[in-house]
Protein backbone atom coordinates (compact mmCIF):
# COMPACT_ATOMS: atom_id res chain seq x y z
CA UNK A 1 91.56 123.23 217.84
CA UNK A 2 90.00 120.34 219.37
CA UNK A 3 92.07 117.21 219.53
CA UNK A 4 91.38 112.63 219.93
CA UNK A 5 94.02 110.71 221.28
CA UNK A 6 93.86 106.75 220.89
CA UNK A 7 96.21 103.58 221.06
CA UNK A 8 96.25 103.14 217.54
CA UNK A 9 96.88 106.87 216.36
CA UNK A 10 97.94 109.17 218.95
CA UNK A 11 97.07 112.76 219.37
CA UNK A 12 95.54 113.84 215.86
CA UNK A 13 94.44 117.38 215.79
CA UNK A 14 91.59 118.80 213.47
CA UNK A 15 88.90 121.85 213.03
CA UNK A 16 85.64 122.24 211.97
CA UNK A 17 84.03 125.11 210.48
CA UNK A 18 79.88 125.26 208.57
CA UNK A 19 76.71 123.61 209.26
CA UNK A 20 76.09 122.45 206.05
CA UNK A 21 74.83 118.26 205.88
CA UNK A 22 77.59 117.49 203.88
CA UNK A 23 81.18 116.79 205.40
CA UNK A 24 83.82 117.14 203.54
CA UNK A 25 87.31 115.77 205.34
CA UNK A 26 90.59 117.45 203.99
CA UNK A 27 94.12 116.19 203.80
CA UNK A 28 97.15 118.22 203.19
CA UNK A 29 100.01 117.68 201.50
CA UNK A 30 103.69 117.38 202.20
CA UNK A 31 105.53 119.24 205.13
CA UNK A 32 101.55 121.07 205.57
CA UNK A 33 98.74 121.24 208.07
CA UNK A 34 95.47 121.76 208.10
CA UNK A 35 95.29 125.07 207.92
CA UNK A 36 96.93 124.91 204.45
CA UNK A 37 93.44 124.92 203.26
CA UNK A 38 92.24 128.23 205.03
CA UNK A 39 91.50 130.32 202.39
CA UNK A 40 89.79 127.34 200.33
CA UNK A 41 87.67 126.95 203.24
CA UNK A 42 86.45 130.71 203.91
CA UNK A 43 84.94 130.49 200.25
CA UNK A 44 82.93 127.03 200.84
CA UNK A 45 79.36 128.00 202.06
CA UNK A 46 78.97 127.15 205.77
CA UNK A 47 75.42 126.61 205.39
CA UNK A 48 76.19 123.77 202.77
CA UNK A 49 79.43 122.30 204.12
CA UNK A 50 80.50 121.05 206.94
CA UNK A 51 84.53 121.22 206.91
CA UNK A 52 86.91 119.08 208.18
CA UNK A 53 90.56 119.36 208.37
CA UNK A 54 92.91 117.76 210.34
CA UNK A 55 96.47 117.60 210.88
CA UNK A 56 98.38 114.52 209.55
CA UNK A 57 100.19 112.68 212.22
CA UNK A 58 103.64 114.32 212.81
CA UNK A 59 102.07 117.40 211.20
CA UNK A 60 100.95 121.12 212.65
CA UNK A 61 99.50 120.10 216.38
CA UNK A 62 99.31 116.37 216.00
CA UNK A 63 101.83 114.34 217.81
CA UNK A 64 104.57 112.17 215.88
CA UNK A 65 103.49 108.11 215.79
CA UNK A 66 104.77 106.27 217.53
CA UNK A 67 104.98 103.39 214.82
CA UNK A 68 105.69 103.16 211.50
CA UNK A 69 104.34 105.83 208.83
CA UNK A 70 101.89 103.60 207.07
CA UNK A 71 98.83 104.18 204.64
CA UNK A 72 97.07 102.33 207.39
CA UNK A 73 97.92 104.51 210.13
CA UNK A 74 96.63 107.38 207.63
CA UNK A 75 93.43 105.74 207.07
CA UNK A 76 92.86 105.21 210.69
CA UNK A 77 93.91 108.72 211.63
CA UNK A 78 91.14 109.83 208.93
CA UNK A 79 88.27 107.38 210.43
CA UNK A 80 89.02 108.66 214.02
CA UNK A 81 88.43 112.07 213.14
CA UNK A 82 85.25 111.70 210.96
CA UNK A 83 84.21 109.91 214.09
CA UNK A 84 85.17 112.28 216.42
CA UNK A 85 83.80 115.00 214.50
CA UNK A 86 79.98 113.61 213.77
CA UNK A 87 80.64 112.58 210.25
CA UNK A 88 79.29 109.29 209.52
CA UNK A 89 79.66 109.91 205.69
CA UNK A 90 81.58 112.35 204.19
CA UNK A 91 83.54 114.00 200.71
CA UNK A 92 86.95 113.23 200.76
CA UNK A 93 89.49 115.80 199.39
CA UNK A 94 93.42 114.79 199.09
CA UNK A 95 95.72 117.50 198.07
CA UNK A 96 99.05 116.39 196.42
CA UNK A 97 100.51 113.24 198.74
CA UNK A 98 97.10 112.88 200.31
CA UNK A 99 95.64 112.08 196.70
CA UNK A 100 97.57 108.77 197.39
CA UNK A 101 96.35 108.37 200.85
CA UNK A 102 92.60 109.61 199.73
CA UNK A 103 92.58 106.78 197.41
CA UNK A 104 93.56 104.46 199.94
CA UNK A 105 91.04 105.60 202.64
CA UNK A 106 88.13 105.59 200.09
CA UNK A 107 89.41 101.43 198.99
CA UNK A 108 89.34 100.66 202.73
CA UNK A 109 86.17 102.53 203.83
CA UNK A 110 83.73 102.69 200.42
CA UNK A 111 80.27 102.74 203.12
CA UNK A 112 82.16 106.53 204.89
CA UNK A 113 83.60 107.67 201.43
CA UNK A 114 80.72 109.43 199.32
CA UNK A 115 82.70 110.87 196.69
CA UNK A 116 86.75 111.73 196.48
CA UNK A 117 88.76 115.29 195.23
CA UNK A 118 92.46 114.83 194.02
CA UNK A 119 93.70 118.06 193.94
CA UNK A 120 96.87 117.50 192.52
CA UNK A 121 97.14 113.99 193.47
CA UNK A 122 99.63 111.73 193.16
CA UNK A 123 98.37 107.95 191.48
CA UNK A 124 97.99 104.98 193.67
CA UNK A 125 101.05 103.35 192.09
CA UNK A 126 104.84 103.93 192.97
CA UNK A 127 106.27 107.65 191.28
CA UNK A 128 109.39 108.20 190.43
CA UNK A 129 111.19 110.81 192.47
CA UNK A 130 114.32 112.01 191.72
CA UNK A 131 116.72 111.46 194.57
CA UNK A 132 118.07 114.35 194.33
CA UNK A 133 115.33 116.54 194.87
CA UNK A 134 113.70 114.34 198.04
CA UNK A 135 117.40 114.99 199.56
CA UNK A 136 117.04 118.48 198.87
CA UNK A 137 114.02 118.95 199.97
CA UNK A 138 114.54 116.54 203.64
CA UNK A 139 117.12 118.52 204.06
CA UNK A 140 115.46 121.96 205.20
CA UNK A 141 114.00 120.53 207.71
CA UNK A 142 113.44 123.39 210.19
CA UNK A 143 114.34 126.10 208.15
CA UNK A 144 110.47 127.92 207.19
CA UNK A 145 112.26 130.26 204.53
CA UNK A 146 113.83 127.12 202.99
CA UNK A 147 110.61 125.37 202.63
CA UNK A 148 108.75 127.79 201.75
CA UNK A 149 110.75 127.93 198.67
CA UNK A 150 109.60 124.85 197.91
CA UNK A 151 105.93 125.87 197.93
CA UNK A 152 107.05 128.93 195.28
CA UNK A 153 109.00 126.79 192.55
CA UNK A 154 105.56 124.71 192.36
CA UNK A 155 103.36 127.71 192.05
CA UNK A 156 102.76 129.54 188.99
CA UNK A 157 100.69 132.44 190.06
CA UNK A 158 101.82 134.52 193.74
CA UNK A 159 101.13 133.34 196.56
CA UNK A 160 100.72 136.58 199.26
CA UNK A 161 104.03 137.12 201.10
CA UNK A 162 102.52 136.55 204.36
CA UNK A 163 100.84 133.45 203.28
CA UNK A 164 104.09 132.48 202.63
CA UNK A 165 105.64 133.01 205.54
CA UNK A 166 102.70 131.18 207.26
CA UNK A 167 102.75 128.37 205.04
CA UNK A 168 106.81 127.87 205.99
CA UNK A 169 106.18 128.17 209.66
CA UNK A 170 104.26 125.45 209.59
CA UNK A 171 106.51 123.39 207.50
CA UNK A 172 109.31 124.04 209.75
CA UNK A 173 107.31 122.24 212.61
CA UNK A 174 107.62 119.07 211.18
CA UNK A 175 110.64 116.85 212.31
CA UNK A 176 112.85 115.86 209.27
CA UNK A 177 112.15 112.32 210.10
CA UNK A 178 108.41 113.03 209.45
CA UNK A 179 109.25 114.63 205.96
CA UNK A 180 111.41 111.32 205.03
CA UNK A 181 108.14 108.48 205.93
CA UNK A 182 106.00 111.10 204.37
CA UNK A 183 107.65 111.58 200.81
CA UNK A 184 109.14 108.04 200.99
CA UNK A 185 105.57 106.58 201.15
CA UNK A 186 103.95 108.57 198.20
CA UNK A 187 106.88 107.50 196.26
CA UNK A 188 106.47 103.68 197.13
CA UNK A 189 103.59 102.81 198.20
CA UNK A 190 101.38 100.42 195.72
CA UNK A 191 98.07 99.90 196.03
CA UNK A 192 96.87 100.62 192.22
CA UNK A 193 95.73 97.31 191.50
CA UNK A 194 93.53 97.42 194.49
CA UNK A 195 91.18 100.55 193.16
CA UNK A 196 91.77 99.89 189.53
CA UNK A 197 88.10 100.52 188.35
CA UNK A 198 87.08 102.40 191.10
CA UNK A 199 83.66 103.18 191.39
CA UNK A 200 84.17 105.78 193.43
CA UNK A 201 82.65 108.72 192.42
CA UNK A 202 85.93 110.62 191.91
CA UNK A 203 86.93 114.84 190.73
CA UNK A 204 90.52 115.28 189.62
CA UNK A 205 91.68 119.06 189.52
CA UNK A 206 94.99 119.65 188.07
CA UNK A 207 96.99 123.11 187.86
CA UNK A 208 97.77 123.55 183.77
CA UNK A 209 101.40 124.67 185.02
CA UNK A 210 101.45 121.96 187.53
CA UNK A 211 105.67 120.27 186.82
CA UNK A 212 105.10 117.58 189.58
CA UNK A 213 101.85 116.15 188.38
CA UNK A 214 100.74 117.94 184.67
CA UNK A 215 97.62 117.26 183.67
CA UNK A 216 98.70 114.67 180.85
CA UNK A 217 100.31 112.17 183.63
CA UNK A 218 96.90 113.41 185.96
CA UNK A 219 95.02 112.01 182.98
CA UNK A 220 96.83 108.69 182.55
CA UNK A 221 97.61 107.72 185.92
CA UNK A 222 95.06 109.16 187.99
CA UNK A 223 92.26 109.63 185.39
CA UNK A 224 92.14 106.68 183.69
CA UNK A 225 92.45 104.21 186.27
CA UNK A 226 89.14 105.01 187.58
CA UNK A 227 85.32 104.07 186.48
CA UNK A 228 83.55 107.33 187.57
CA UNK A 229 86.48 109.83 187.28
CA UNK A 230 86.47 113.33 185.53
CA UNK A 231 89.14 115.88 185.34
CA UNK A 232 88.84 119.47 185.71
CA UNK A 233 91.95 121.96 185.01
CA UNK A 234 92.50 125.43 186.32
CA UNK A 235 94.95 127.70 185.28
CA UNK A 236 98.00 127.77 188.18
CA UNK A 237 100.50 125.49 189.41
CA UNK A 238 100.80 122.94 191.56
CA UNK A 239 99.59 124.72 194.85
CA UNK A 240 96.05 124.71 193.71
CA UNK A 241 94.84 125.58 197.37
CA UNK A 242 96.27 128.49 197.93
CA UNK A 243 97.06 129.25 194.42
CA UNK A 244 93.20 129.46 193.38
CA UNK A 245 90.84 128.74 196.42
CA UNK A 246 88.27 130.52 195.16
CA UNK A 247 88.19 128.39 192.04
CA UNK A 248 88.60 125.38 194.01
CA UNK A 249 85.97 126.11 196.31
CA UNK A 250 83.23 126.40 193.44
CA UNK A 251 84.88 123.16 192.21
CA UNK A 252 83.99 121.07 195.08
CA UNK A 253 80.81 122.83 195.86
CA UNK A 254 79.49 121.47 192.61
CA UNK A 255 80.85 118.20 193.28
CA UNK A 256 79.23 117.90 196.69
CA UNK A 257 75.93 118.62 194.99
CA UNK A 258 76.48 115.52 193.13
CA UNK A 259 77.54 113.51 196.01
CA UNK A 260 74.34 114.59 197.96
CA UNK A 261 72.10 111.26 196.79
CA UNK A 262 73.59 107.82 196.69
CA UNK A 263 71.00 104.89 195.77
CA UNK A 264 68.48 108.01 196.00
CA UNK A 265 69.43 108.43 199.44
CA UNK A 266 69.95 111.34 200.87
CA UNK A 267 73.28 111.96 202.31
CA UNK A 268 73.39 113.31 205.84
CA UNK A 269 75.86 113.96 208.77
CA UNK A 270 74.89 113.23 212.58
């Protein structure tokens, strides 16, 4: 896994896989990594997509910042990579927190951004968390069986026990002071009035048995918000990735079709 290192991000880790002249750059969610979207990505044609995933900072083989956790050190992290990785243009997909922080790297950068997937996303506004549940949830830090639980009570179809197991590995890397800035800033951070009316060509996908974001609030706070937004809804829960990747897959496949021409352009990679 091939890694940049600068001043203003630290060590951010990401992978490639296709040869397709589309990118499309992935962000994971909470306590995840980039190779939360594994089996998504083995059903996305290489020869049409070119697949980028990285690992948030503090997250899977990327260092911890040495700042504050900021949307800005997010969209930074994001730029560096589509840099480092020959994208000059690319799809950008957010899964759960990172449909917060998608939304905020497609406001700063609209000339990289060609179109944006919220899988599960959060709005751009402030969300009400209940304490108890971010406490709960901090607090298994470390512990993979722990928060791997977590991954199960938002899931309504199974998820493969060694999947599992995989997925809670990789949660337990992350310090507990990374899980705090993380959830803390998808629960506070406000930038809606910034990408109200949007014209970013934009594809929500909600889970139907989604209890963290259903697809009435997807509608209303993520939906609406936007000029050139449409919803899509597949039958799971909250853990679309993993839940249904082969579902997903031919979701954004037909989305990056429609992202291929801007201004009659056609859209390329270096």
């Amino acid at each position: 896994m091939p890694t940049i290192s600068n001043t203003s991000v630290g060590e951010i880790a990401y992978q490639t896989r296709g040869e397709g002249s589309t990118a499309l750059l992935s962000l994971h969610g909470w306590a995840g990594s980039g190779q939360y979207f594994d089996a998504m990505v083995e059903q996305l044609p290489p020869d049409d997509v070119y697949s980028i995933v990285l690992d948030l900072p503090g997250h899977g083989r990327s260092a911890i910042p040495h700042g504050p956790y900021t949307l800005d050190l997010i969209a930074d992290s994001v730029i560096a990579v589509a840099d480092a990785a020959d994208a000059d243009t690319f799809v950008l997909l957010g899964f759960s927190m990172s449909g917060k922080f998608a939304q905020y790297v497609a406001h700063r950068h609209p000339d990289r951004v060609l179109g944006q997937i919220l899988v599960s996303g959060c709005p751009a506004g402030p969300i009400d968390l209940p304490p108890e549940l971010v406490d709960d949830w901090c607090a298994r830090a470390g512990d993979a069986d722990r928060l791997a639980d977590v991954t199960l009570s938002c899931a309504t179809r199974p998820i493969p026990a060694r999947l599992l197991q995989s997925l809670g590995r990789d949660a337990a890397i992350v310090a507990a002071s990374v899980l705090r800035d993380t959830i803390d800033l998808t629960a506070t951070a406000d930038f809606a009035d910034q990408v109200a009316g949007s014209a970013t060509t934009t594809l929500v996908v909600g889970g139907a048995g989604d209890w963290m974001f259903p697809p009435d609030a997807l509608r209303e706070g993520v939906v609406a918000p936007l000029a050139r937004a449409r919803m899509e809804i597949i039958d799971c829960g909250h853990e679309i990735p993993v839940e249904a990747p082969a579902e997903l897959a031919g979701l954004i496949t037909g989305f990056i079709d429609e992202c291929r021409f801007v201004d009659s352009i056609p859209i390329t990679r270096t």
